[in-house]
Protein backbone atom coordinates (compact mmCIF):
# COMPACT_ATOMS: atom_id res chain seq x y z
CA UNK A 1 -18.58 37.39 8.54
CA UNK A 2 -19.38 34.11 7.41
CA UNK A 3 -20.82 31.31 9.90
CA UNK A 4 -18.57 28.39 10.64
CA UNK A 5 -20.26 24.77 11.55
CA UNK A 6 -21.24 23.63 14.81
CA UNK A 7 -17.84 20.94 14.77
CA UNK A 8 -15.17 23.96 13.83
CA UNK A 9 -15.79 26.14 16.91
CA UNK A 10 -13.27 23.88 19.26
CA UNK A 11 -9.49 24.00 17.87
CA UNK A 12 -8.83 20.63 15.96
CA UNK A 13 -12.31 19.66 16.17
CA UNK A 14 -12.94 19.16 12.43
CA UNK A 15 -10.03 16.34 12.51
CA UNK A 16 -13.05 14.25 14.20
CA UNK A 17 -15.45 14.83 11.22
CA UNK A 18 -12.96 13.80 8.03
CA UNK A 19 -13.76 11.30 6.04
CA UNK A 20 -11.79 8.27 5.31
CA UNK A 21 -9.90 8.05 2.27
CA UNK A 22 -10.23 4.99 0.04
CA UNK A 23 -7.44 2.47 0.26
CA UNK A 24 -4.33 3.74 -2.12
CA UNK A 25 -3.37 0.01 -3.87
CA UNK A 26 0.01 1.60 -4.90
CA UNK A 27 0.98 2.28 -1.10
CA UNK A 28 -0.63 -0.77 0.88
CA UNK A 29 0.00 -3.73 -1.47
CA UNK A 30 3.37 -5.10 -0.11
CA UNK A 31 3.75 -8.46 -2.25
CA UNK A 32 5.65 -9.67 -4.61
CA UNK A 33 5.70 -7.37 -7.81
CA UNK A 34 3.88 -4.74 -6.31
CA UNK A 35 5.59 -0.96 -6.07
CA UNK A 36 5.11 -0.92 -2.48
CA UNK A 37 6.90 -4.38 -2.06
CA UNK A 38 9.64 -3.56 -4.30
CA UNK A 39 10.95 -1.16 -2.51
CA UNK A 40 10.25 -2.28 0.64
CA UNK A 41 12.77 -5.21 0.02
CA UNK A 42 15.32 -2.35 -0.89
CA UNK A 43 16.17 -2.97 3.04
CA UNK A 44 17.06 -4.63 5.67
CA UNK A 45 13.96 -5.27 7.56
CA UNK A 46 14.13 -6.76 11.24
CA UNK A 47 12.14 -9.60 11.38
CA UNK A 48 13.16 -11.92 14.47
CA UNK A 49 15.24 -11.26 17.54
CA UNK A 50 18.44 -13.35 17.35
CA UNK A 51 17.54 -15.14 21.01
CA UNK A 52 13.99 -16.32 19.99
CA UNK A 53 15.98 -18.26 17.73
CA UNK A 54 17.19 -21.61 18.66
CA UNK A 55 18.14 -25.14 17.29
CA UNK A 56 14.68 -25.08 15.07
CA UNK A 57 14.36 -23.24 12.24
CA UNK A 58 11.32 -20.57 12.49
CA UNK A 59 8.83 -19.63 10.20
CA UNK A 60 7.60 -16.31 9.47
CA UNK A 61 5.78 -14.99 6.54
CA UNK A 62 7.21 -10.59 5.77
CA UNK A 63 5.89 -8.91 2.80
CA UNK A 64 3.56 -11.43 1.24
CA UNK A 65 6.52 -13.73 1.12
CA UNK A 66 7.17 -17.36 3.59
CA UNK A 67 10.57 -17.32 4.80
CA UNK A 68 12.60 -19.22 7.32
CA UNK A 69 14.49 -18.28 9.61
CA UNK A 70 17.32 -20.41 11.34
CA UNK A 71 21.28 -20.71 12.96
CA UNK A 72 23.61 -21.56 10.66
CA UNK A 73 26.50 -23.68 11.92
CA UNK A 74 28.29 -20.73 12.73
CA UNK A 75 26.37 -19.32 14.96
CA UNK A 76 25.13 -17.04 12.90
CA UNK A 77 21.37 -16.07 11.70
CA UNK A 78 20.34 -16.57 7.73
CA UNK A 79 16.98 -16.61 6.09
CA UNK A 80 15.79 -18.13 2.95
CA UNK A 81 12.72 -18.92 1.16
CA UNK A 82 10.48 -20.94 2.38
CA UNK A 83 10.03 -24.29 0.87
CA UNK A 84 6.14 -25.36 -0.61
CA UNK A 85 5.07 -28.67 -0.61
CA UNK A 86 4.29 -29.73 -4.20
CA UNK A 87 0.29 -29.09 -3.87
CA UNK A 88 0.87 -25.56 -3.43
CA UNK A 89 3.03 -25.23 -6.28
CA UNK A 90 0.06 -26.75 -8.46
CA UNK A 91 -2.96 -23.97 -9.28
């Protein structure tokens, strides 16, 4: 019979001696362009709660991206891009 290591003899005990993997770019990068991101924005995702919103617009930033949030006229809730001021669009 072989010997097992000291950290196996309790049941789950080796779960406390893994290593950690190295970050997977394909799964964790959620921005613009990136797999992840992509289909991410495939769905509805639930940003704000429709009474935190109120006669000003809010600002959020969701998958690398700036958005605002806001009340249309009609009561009800839209979001659109974010708008840069002009330095930011210069690199």
């Amino acid at each position: 019979m072989t010997k097992r290591l000291a950290f196996l003899n309790k049941a789950y005990s080796a779960y406390y001696h893994r290593g950690m993997p190295a970050a997977d770019d394909e799964l964790t990068r959620v921005g613009p362009g990136t797999p992840c991101g992509e289909y991410l924005r495939r769905f509805w995702q639930p940003v704000v709660v429709s009474s935190e919103l109120g006669d000003v617009p809010k600002r959020l930033k969701i998958l690398g991206e700036d958005l605002v949030v806001f009340r249309d006229g009609s009561g009800g809730d839209r979001s659109d891009r974010a708008a840069l001021p002009a330095s930011r669009h210069l690199a």
